[in-house]
N, C-alpha and C. Protein backbone atom coordinates (compact mmCIF):
# COMPACT_ATOMS: atom_id res chain seq x y z
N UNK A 1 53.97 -41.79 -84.91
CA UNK A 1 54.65 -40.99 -83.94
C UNK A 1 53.64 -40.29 -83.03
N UNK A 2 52.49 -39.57 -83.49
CA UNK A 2 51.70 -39.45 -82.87
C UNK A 2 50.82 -40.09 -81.87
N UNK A 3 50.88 -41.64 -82.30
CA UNK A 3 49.88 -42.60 -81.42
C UNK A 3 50.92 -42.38 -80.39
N UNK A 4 52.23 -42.44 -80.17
CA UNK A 4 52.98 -42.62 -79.31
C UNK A 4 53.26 -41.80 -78.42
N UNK A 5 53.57 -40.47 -79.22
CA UNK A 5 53.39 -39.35 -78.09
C UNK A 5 51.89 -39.43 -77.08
N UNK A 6 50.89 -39.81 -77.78
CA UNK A 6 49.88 -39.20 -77.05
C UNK A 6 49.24 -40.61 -76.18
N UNK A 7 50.48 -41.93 -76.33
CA UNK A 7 50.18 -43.05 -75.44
C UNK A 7 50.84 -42.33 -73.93
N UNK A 8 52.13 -41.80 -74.67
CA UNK A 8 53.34 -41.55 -73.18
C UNK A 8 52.85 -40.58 -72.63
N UNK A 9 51.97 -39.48 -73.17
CA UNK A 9 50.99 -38.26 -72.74
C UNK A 9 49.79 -39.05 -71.88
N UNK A 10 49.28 -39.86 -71.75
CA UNK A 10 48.39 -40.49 -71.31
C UNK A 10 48.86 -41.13 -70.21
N UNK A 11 50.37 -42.15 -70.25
CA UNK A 11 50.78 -42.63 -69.04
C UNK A 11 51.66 -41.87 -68.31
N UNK A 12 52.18 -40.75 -68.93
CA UNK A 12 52.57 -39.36 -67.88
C UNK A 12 51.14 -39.11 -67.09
N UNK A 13 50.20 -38.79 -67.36
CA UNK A 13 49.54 -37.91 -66.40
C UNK A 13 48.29 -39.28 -65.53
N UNK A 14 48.89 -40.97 -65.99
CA UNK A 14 48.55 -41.75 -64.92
C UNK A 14 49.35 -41.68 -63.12
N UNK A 15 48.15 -41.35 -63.05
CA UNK A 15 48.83 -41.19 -61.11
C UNK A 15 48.48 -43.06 -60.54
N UNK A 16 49.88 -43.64 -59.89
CA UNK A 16 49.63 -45.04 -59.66
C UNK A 16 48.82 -45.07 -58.53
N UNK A 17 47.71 -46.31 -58.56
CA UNK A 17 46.74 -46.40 -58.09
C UNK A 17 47.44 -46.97 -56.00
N UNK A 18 46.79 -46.50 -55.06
CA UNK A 18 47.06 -47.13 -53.94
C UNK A 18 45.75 -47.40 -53.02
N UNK A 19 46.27 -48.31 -52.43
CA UNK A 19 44.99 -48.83 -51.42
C UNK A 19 45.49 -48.52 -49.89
N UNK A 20 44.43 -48.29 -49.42
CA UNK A 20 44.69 -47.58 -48.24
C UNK A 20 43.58 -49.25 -47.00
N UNK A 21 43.83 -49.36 -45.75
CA UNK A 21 43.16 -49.87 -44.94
C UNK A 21 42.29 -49.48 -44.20
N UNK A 22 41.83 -48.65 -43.71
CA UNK A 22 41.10 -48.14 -42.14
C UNK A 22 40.46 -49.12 -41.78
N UNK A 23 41.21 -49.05 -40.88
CA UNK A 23 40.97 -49.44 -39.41
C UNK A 23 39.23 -49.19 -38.89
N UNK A 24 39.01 -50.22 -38.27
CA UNK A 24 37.67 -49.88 -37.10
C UNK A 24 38.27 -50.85 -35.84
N UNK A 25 37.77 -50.23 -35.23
CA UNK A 25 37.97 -50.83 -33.30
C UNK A 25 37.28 -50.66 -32.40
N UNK A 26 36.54 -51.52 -31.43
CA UNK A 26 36.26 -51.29 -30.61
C UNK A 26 36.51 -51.88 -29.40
N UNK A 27 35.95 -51.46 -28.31
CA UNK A 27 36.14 -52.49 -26.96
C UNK A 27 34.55 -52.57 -26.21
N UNK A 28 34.72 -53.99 -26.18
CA UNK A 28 33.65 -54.56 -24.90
C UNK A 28 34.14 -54.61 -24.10
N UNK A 29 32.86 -54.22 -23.16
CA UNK A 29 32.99 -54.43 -21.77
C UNK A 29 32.18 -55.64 -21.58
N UNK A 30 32.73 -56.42 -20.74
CA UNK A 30 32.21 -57.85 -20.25
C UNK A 30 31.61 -57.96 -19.17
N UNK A 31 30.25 -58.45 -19.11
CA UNK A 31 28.73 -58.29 -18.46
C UNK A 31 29.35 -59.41 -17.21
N UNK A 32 30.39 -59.67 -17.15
CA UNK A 32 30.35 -61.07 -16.21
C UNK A 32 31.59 -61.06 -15.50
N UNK A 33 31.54 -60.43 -14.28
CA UNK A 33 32.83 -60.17 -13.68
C UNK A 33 33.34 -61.46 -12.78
N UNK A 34 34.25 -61.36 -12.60
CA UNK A 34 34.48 -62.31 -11.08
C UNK A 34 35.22 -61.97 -10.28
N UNK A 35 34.96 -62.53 -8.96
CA UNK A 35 35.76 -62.04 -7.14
C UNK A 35 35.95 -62.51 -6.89
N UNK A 36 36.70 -63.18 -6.16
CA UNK A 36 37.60 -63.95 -4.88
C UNK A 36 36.75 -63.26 -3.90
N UNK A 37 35.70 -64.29 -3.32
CA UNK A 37 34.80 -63.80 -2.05
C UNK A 37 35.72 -64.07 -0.64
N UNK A 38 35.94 -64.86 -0.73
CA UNK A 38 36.90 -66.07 0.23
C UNK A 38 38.19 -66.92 -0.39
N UNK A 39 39.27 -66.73 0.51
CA UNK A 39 40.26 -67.05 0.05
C UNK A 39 40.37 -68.99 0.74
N UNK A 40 40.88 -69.84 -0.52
CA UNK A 40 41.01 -71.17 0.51
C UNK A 40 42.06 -71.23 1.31
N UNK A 41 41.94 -72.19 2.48
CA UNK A 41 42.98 -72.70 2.88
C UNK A 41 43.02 -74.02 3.35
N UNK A 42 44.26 -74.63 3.08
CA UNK A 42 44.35 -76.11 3.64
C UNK A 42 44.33 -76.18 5.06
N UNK A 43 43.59 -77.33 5.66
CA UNK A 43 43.45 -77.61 7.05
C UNK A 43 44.78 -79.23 6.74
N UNK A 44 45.32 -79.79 7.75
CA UNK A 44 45.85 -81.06 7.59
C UNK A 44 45.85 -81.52 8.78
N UNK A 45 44.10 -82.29 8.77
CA UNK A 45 43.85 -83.08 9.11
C UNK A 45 44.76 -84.28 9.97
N UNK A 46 45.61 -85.05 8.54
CA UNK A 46 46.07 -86.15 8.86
C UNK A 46 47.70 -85.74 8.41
N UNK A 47 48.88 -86.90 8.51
CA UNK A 47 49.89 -86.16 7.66
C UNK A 47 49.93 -86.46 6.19
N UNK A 48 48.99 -86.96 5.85
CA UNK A 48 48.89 -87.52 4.24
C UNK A 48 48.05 -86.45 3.77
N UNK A 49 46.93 -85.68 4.43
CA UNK A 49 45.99 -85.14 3.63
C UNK A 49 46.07 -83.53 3.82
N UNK A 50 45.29 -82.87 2.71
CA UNK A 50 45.19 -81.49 2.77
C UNK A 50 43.97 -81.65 2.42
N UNK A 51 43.49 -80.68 3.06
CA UNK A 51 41.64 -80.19 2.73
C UNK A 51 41.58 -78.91 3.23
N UNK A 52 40.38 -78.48 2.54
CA UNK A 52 39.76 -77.26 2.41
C UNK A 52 38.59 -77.43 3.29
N UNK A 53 38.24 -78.41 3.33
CA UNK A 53 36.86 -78.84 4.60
C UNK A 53 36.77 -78.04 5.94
N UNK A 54 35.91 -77.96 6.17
CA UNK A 54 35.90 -77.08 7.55
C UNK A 54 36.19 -77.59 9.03
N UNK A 55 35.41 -79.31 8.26
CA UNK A 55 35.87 -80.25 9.33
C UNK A 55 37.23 -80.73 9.43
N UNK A 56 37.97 -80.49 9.05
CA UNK A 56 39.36 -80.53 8.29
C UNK A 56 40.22 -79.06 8.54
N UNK A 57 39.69 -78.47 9.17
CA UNK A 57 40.71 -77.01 9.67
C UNK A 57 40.42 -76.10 8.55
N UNK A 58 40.08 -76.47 7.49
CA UNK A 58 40.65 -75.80 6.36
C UNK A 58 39.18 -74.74 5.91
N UNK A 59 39.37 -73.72 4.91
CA UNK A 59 38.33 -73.03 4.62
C UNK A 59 38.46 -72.92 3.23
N UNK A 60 37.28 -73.17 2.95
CA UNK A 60 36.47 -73.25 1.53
C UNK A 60 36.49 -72.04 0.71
N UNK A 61 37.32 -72.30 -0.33
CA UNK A 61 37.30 -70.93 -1.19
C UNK A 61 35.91 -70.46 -2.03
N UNK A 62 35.66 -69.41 -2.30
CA UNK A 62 34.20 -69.06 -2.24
C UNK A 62 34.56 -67.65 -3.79
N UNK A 63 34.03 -67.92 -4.85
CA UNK A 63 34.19 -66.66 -5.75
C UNK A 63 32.95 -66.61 -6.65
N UNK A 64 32.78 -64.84 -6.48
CA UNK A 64 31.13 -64.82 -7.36
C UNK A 64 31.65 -64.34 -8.41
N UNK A 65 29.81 -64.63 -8.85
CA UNK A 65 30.23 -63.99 -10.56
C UNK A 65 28.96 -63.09 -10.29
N UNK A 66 29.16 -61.84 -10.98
CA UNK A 66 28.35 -61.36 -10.64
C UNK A 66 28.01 -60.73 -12.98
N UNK A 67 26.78 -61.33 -12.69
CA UNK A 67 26.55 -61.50 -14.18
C UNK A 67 25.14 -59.98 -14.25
N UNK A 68 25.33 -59.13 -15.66
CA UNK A 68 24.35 -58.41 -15.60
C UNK A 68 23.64 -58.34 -17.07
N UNK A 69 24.33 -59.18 -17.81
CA UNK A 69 23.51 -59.77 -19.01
C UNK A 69 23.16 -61.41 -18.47
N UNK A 70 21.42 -61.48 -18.93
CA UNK A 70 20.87 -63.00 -18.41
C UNK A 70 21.52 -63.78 -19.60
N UNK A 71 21.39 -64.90 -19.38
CA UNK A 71 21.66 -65.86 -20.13
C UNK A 71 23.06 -65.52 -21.53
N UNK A 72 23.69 -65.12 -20.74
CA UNK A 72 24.70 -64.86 -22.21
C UNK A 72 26.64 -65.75 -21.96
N UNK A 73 26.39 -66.22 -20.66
CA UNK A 73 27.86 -66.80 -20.08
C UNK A 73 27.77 -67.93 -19.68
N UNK A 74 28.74 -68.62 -19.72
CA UNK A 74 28.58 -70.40 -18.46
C UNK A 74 30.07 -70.14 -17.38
N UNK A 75 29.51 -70.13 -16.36
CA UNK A 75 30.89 -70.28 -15.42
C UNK A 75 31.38 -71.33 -15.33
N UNK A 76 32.07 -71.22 -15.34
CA UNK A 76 33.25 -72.66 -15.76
C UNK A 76 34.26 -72.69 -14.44
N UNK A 77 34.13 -73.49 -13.53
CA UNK A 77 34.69 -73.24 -11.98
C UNK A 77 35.87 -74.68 -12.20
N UNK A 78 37.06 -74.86 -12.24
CA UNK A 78 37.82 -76.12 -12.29
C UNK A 78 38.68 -75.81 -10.69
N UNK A 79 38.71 -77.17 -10.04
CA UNK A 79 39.15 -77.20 -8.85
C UNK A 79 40.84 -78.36 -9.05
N UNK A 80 41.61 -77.55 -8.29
CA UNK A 80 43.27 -78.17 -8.55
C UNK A 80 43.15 -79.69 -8.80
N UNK A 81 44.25 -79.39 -9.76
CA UNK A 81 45.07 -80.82 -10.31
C UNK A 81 46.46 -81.11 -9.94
N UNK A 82 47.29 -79.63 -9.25
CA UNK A 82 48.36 -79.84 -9.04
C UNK A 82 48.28 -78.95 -8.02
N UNK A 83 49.62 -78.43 -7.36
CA UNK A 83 50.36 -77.88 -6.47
C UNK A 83 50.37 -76.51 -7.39
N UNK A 84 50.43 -75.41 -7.19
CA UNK A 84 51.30 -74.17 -7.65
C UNK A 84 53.00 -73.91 -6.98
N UNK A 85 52.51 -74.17 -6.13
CA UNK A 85 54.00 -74.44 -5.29
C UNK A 85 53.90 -74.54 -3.86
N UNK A 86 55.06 -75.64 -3.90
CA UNK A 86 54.76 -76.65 -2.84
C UNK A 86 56.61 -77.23 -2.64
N UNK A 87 56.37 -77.68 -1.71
CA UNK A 87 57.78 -78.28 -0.96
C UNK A 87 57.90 -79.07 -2.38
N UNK A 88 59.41 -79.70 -2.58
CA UNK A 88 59.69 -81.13 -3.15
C UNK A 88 58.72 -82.02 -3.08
N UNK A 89 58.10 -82.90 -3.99
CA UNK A 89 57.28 -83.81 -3.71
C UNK A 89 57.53 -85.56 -4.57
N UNK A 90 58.03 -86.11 -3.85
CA UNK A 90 58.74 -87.20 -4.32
C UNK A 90 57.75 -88.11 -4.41
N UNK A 91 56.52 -88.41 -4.26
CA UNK A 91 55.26 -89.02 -4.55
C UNK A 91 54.11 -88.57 -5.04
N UNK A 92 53.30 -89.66 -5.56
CA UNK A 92 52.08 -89.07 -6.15
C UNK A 92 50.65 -88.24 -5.23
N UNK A 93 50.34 -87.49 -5.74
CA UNK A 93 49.21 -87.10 -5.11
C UNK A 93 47.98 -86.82 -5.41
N UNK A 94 47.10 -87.61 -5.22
CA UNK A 94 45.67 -87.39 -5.33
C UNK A 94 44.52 -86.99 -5.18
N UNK A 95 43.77 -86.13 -5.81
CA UNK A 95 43.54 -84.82 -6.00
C UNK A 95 41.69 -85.34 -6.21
N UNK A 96 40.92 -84.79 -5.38
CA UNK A 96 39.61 -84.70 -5.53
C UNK A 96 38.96 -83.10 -5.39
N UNK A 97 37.54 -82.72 -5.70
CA UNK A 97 37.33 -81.73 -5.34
C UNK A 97 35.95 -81.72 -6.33
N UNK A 98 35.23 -80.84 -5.55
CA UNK A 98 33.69 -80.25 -6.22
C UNK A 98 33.23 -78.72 -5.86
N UNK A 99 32.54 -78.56 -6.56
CA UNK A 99 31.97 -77.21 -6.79
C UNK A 99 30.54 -77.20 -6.64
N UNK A 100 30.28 -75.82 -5.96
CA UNK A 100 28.59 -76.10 -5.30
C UNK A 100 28.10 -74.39 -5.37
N UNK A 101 26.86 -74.72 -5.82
CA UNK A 101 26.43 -72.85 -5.65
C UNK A 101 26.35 -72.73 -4.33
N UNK A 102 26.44 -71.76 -3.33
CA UNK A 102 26.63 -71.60 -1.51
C UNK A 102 25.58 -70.32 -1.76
N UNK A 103 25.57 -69.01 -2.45
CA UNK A 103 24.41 -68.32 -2.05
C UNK A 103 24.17 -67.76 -3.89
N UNK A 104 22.92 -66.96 -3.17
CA UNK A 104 22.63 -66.46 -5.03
C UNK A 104 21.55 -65.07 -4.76
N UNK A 105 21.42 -64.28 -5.55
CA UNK A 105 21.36 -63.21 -5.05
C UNK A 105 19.61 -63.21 -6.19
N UNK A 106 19.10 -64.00 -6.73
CA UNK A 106 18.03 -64.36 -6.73
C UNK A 106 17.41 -66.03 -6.48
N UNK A 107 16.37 -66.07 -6.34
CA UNK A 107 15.69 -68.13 -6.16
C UNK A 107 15.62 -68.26 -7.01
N UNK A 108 15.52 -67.95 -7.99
CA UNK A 108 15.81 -68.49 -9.55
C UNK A 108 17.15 -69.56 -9.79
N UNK A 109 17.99 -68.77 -8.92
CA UNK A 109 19.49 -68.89 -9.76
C UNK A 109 19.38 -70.64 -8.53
N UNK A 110 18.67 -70.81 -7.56
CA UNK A 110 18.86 -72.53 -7.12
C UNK A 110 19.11 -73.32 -8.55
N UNK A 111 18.57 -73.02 -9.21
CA UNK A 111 18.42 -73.93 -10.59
C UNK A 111 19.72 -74.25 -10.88
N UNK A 112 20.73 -73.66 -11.02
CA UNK A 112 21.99 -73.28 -11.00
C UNK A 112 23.02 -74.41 -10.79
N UNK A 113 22.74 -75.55 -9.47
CA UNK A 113 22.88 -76.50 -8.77
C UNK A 113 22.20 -77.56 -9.78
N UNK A 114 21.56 -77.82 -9.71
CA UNK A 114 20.48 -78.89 -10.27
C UNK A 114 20.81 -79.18 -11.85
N UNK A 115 21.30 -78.05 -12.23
CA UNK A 115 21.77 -77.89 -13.89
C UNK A 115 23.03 -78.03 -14.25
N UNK A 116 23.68 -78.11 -13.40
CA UNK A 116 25.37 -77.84 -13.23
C UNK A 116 25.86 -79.42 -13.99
N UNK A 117 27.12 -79.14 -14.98
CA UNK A 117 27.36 -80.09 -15.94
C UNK A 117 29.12 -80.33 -15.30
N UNK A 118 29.09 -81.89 -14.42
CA UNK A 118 30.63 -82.03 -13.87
C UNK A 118 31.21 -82.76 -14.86
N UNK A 119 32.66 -82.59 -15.54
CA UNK A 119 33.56 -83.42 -16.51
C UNK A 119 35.42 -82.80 -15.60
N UNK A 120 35.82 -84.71 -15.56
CA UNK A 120 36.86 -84.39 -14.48
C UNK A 120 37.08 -83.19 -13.44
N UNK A 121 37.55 -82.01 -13.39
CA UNK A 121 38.03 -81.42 -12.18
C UNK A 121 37.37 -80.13 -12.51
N UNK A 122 36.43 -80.03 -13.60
CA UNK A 122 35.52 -78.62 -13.69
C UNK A 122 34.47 -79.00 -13.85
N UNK A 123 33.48 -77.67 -13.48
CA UNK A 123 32.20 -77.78 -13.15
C UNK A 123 31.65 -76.80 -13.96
N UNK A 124 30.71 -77.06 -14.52
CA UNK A 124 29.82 -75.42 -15.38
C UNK A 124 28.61 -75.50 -15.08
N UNK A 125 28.57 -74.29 -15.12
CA UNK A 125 27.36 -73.30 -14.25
C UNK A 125 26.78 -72.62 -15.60
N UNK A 126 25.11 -72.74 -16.21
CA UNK A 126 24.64 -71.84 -17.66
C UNK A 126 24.19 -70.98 -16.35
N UNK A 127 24.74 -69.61 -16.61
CA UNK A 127 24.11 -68.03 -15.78
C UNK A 127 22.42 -67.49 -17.05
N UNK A 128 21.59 -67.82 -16.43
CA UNK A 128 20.95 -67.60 -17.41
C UNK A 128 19.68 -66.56 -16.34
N UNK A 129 20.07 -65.83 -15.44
CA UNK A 129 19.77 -64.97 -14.50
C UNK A 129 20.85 -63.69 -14.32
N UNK A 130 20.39 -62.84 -14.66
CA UNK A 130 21.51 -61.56 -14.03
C UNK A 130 21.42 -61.48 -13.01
N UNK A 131 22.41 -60.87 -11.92
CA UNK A 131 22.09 -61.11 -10.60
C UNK A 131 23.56 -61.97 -9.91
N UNK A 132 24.01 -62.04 -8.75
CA UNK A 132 25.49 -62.57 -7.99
C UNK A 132 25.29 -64.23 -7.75
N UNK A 133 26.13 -64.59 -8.18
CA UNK A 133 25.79 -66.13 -7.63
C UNK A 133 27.30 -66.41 -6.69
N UNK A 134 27.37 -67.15 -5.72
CA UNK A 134 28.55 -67.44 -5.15
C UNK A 134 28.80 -69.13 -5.47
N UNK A 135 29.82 -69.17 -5.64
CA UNK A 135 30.55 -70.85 -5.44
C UNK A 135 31.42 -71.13 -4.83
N UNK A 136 31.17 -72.35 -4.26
CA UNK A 136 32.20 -72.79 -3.21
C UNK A 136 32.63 -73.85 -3.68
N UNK A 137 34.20 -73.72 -3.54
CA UNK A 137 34.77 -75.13 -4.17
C UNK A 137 36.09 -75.94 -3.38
N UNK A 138 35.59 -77.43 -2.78
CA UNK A 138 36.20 -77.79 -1.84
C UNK A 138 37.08 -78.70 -2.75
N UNK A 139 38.71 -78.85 -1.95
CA UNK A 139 39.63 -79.56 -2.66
C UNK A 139 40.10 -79.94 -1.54
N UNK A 140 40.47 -81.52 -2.02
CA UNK A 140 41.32 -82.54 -1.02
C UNK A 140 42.55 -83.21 -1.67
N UNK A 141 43.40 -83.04 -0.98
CA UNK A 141 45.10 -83.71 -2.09
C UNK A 141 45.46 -84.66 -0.50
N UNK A 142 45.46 -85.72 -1.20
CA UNK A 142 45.99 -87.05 -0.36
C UNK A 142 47.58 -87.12 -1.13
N UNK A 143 48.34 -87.24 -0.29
CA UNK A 143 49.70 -87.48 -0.41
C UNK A 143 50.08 -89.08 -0.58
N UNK A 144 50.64 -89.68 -2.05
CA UNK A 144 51.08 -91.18 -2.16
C UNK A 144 50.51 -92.29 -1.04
N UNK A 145 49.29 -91.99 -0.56
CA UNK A 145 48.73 -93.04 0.06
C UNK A 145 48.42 -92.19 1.65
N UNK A 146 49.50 -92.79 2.15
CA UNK A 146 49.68 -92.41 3.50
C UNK A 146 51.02 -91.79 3.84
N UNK A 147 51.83 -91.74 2.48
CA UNK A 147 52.66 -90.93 3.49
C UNK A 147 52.48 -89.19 3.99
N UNK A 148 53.50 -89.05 4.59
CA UNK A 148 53.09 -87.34 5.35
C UNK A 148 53.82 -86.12 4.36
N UNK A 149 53.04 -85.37 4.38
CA UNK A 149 53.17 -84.23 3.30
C UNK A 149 54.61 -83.74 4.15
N UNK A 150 55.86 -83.23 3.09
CA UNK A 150 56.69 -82.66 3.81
C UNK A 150 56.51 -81.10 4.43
N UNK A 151 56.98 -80.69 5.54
CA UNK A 151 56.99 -79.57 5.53
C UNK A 151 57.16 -78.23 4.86
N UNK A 152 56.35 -76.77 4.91
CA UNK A 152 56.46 -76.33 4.20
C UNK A 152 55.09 -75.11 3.80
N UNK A 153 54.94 -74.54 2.71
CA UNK A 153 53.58 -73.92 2.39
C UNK A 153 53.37 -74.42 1.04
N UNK A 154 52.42 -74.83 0.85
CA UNK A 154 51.46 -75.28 0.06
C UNK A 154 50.82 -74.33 -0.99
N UNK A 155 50.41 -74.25 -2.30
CA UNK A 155 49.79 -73.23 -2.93
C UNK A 155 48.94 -74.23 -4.10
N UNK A 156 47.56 -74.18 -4.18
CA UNK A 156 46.70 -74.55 -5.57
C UNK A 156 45.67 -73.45 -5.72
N UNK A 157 45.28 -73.86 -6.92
CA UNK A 157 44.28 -72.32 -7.47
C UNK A 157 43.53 -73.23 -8.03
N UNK A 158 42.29 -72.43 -7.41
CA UNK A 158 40.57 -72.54 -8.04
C UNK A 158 40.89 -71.86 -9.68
N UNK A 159 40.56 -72.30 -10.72
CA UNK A 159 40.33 -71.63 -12.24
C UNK A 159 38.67 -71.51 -12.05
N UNK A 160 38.26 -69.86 -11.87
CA UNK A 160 37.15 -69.47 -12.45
C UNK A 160 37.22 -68.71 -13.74
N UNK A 161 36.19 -69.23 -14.67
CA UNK A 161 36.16 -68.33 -16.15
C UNK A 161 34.76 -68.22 -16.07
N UNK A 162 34.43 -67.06 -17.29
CA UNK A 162 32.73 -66.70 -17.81
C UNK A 162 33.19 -66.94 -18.85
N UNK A 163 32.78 -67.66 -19.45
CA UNK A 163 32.68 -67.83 -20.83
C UNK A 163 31.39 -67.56 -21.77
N UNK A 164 31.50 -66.89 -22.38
CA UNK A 164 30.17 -65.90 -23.16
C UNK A 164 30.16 -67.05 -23.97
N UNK A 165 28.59 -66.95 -24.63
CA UNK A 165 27.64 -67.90 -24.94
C UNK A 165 27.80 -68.01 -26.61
């Protein structure tokens, strides 16, 4: 009787055990911003084509990165595959376009060009200079051959990313 009282005396004055979490959090700030330097626009040339060319009416969209950790990002610049919005389009349309460094805010960063890795409709840039680099990225959409784009406004988007290293 005793072992017993002094078991239930023992698990009376057990307090049940709990686990608790805390939390930690923080926030980065990201060394690698980007701008819309220049906005594009389609020139149309012909009635089949849209371009961004200059010779072509159109103006070359232009966005920096302006990086202040060296070597820690790759810009990753992809030039349209589609329309964002656009008239009805009852044919196919074919879609070219490239990406080019246009200025750089050190001579280092020429390298930039020369190093640049193209796979289908994006281009990467290793930022391995702190310092502004600009890119210019020209896009051409040919409409089902030859026929004429219908009337209307037109919308595609440049995808710029930094992607940390």
């Amino acid at each position: 009787m005793k072992k017993l009282l002094i078991a239930g005396a023992l698990l009376a004055s057990c307090s049940p055990a709990y686990a608790v979490e805390a939390p930690i959090v923080g926030n980065v700030q990201t060394r690698c911003l980007i701008v819309t330097d220049t906005n594009g626009v389609f020139g149309n040339p012909l009635p089949s084509k849209l371009s961004t060319l200059a010779a072509d009416g159109g103006v070359v969209p232009v966005v920096r990165y302006d990086v202040t950790l060296a070597d820690a990002y790759l810009a990753k610049v992809t030039t349209p595959t589609a329309f964002s919005a656009s008239p009805a389009l009852t044919d196919s349309v074919v879609w070219t376009g490239s990406t080019a460094v246009s200025k750089t805010s050190d001579a280092g960063m020429a390298a930039y060009e020369t190093g640049k890795v193209t796979y289908g409709s994006t281009t990467q840039f290793d930022l391995t200079i702190a310092g502004s680099t600009w890119f210019s990225s020209e896009a051409t959409a040919v409409y089902g051959g030859t026929k004429s784009f219908p009337g209307g406004s037109y919308t595609a988007l440049i995808l710029a990313e930094c992607i940390a290293k």
